[in-house]
Protein backbone atom coordinates (compact mmCIF):
# COMPACT_ATOMS: atom_id res chain seq x y z
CA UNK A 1 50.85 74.43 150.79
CA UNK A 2 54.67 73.06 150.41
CA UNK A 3 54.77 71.08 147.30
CA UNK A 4 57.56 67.92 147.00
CA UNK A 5 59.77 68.40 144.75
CA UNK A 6 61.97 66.03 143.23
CA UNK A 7 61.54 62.43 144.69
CA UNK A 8 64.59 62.64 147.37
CA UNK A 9 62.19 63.87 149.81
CA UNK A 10 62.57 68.36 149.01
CA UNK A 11 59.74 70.43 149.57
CA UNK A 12 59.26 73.52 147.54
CA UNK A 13 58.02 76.63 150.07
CA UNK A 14 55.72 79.78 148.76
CA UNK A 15 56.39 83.15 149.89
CA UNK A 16 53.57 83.49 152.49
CA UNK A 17 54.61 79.76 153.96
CA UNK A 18 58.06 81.05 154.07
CA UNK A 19 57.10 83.96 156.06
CA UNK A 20 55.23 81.61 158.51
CA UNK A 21 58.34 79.76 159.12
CA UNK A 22 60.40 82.29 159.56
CA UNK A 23 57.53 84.10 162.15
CA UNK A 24 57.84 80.13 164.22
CA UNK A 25 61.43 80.12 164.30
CA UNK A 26 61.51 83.49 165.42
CA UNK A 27 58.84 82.80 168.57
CA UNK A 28 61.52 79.15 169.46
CA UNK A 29 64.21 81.10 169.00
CA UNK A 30 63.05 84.63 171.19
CA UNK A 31 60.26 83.02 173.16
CA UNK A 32 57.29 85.98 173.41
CA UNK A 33 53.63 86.04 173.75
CA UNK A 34 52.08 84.60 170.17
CA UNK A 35 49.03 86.44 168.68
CA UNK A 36 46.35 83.97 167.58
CA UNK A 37 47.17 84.88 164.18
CA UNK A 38 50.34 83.30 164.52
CA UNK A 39 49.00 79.96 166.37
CA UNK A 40 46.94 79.69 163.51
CA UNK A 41 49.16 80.67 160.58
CA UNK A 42 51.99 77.35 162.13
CA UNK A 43 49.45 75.16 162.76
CA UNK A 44 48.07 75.46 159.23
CA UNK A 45 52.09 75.22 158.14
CA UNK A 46 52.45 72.05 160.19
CA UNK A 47 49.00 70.00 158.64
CA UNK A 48 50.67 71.36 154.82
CA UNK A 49 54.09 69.85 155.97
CA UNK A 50 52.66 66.51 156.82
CA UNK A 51 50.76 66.56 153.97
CA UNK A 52 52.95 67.40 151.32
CA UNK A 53 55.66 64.46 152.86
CA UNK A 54 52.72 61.97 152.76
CA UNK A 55 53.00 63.15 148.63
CA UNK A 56 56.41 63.04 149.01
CA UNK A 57 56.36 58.98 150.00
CA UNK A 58 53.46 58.54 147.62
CA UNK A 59 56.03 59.82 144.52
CA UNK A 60 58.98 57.52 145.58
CA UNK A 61 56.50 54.79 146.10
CA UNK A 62 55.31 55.40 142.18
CA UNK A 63 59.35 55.75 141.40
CA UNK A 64 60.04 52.22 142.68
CA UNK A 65 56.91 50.75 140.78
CA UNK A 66 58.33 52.12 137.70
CA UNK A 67 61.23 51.19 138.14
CA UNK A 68 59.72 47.41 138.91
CA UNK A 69 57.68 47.54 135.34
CA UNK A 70 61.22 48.76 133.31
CA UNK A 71 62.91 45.88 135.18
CA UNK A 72 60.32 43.29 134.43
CA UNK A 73 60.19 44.59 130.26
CA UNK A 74 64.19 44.25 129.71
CA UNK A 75 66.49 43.85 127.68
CA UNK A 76 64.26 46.81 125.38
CA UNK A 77 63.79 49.07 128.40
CA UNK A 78 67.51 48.88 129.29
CA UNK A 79 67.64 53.45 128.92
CA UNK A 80 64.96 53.96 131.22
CA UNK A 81 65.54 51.51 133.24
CA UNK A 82 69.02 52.69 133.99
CA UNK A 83 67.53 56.59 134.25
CA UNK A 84 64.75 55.47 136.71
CA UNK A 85 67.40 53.49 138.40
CA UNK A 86 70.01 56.15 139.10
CA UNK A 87 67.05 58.62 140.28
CA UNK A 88 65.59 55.78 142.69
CA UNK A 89 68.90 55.61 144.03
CA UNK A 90 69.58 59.58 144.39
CA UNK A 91 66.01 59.09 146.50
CA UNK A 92 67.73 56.49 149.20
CA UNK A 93 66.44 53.02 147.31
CA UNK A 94 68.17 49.85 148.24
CA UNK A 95 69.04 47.97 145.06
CA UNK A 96 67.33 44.27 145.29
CA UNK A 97 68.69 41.19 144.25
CA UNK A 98 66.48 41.81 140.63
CA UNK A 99 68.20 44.61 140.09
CA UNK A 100 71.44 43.28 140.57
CA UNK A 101 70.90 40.46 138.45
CA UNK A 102 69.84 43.27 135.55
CA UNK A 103 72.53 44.87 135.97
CA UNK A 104 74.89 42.12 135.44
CA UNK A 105 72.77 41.14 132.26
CA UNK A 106 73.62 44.76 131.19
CA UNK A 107 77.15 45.36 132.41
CA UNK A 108 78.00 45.73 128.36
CA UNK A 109 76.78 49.01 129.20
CA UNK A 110 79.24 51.25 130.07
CA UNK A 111 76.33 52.98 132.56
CA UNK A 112 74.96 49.41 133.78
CA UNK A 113 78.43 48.83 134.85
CA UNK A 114 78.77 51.44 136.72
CA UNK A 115 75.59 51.18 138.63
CA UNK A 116 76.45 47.45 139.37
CA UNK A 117 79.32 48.96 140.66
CA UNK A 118 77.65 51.36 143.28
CA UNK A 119 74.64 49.11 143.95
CA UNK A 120 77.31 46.52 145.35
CA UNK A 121 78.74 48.37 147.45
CA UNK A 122 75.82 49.77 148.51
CA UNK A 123 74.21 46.51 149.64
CA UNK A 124 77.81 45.62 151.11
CA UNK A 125 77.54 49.06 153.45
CA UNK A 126 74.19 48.50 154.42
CA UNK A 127 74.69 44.60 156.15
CA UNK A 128 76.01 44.84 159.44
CA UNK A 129 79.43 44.35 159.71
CA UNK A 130 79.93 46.00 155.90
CA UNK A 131 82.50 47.66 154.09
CA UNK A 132 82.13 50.67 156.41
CA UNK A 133 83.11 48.73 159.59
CA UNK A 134 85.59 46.97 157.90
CA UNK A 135 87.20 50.44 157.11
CA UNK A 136 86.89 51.91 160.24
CA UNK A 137 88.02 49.12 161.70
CA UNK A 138 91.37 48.84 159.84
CA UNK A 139 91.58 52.25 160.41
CA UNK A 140 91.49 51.94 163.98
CA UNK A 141 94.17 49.34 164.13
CA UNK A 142 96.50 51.46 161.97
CA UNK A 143 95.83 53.92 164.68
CA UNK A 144 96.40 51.61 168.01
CA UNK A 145 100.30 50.68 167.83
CA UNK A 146 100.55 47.24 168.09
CA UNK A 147 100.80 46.26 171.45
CA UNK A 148 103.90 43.97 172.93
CA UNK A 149 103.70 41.29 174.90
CA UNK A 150 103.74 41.90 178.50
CA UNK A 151 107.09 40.78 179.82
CA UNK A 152 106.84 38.72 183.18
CA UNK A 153 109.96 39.07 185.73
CA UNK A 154 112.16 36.05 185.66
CA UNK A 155 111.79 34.17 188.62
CA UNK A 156 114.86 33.80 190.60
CA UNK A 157 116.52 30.26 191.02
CA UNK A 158 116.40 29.26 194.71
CA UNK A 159 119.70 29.02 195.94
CA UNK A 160 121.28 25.96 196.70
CA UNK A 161 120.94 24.78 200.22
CA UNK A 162 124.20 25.77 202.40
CA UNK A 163 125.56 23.69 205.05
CA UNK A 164 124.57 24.64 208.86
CA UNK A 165 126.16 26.97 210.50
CA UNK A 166 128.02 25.39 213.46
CA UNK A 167 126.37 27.23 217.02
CA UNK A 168 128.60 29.54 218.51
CA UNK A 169 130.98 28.26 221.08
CA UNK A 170 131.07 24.72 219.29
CA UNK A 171 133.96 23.28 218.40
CA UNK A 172 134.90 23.30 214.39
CA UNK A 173 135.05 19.74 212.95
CA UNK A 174 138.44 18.56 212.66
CA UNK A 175 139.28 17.64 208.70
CA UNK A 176 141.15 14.02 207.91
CA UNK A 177 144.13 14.72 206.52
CA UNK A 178 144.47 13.81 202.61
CA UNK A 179 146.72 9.68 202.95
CA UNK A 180 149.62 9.79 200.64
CA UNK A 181 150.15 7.61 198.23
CA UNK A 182 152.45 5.48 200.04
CA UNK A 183 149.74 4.74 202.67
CA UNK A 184 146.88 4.00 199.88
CA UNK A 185 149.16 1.38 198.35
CA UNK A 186 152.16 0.19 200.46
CA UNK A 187 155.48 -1.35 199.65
CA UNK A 188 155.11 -5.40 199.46
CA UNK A 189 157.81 -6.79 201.26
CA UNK A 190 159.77 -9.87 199.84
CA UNK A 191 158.28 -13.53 200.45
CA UNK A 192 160.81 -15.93 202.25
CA UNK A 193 161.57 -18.84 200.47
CA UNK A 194 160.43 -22.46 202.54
CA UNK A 195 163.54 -23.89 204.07
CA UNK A 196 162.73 -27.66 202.14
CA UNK A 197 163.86 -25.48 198.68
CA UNK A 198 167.78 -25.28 199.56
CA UNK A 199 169.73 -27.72 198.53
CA UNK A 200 172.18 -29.54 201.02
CA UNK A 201 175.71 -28.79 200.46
CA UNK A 202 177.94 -31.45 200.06
């Protein structure tokens, strides 16, 4: 049967499963009658395939409890920890909080500060909204020219209202003529002295 190998999830093939799979994707590929041989030889493929990924979750599972026993005996287990670490990792783990704050105890470490490092931004990626929105995002607005603000068409002033036309066949008004200054303010004639203010001659 496949075999896992290596805890990111491989499976190593013999050379009589290998010719099983290549007999199935031959049949999907260039659909003909199967032999019962055949039916037999992919369904006994398919049971080792589940099987040897059930081993495959069973060996990270044992990965990440190591991992938890090197965490929990720190500061002394600070090599392997970091080893079993960066493996778990290669294998798709999602750094906790605990390993975070070991890391940070460690980041004296050239190697711990390095995986504190990548475990951050790891954790950062995998929220929604993370580092890798963010990036597209900005990316996508450096893309999109900025847009300018619609401009509205000015609306015209309404013209001041003109005087009536006169009807047709109506007489024009006649205009005053403009009074000259000697009819705004006239000449004052003389006053007449009373008579009782001469003198008698004599």
């Amino acid at each position: 049967m496949p075999t896992p190998y290596g805890s990111r999830g491989g499976l190593a093939f013999g050379a009589e499963e290998l010719r099983v799979l290549r007999r199935a994707l031959a049949l999907a590929l260039h659909p003909s009658p199967a032999t019962a041989d055949d039916v037999q030889d992919c369904l006994r493929l398919a049971a080792s395939l589940d099987e040897a990924t059930r081993e495959s979750a069973r060996l990270r599972a044992f990965l990440v409890a190591d991992l938890g026993r090197y965490r929990a005996a720190l500061p002394g287990t600070a090599a392997g920890y970091l080893a079993l670490l960066e493996e778990a990792l290669g294998a798709g783990y999602r750094p906790q909080p605990d390993d975070l704050a070991a890391l940070r105890a460690l980041r004296g470490n050239p190697t711990a500060a390095a995986l504190l490092q990548h475990c951050e931004r790891v954790r950062l990626t995998a929220l929604p909204g993370g580092l890798s929105s963010v990036g597209q995002g900005e990316e996508q607005e450096r893309k999109e020219p900025e847009k300018k603000p619609e401009e509205r068409p000015s609306t015209p002033h309404p013209a001041p209202n003109p005087s009536p036309e006169p009807a047709p066949g109506a007489p024009r008004p006649t205009r005053r003529p403009v009074p000259t200054p000697g009819e705004v303010f006239p000449r004052r004639k003389p006053a007449t002295p009373p008579p009782d203010q001469h003198l008698a001659a004599g």
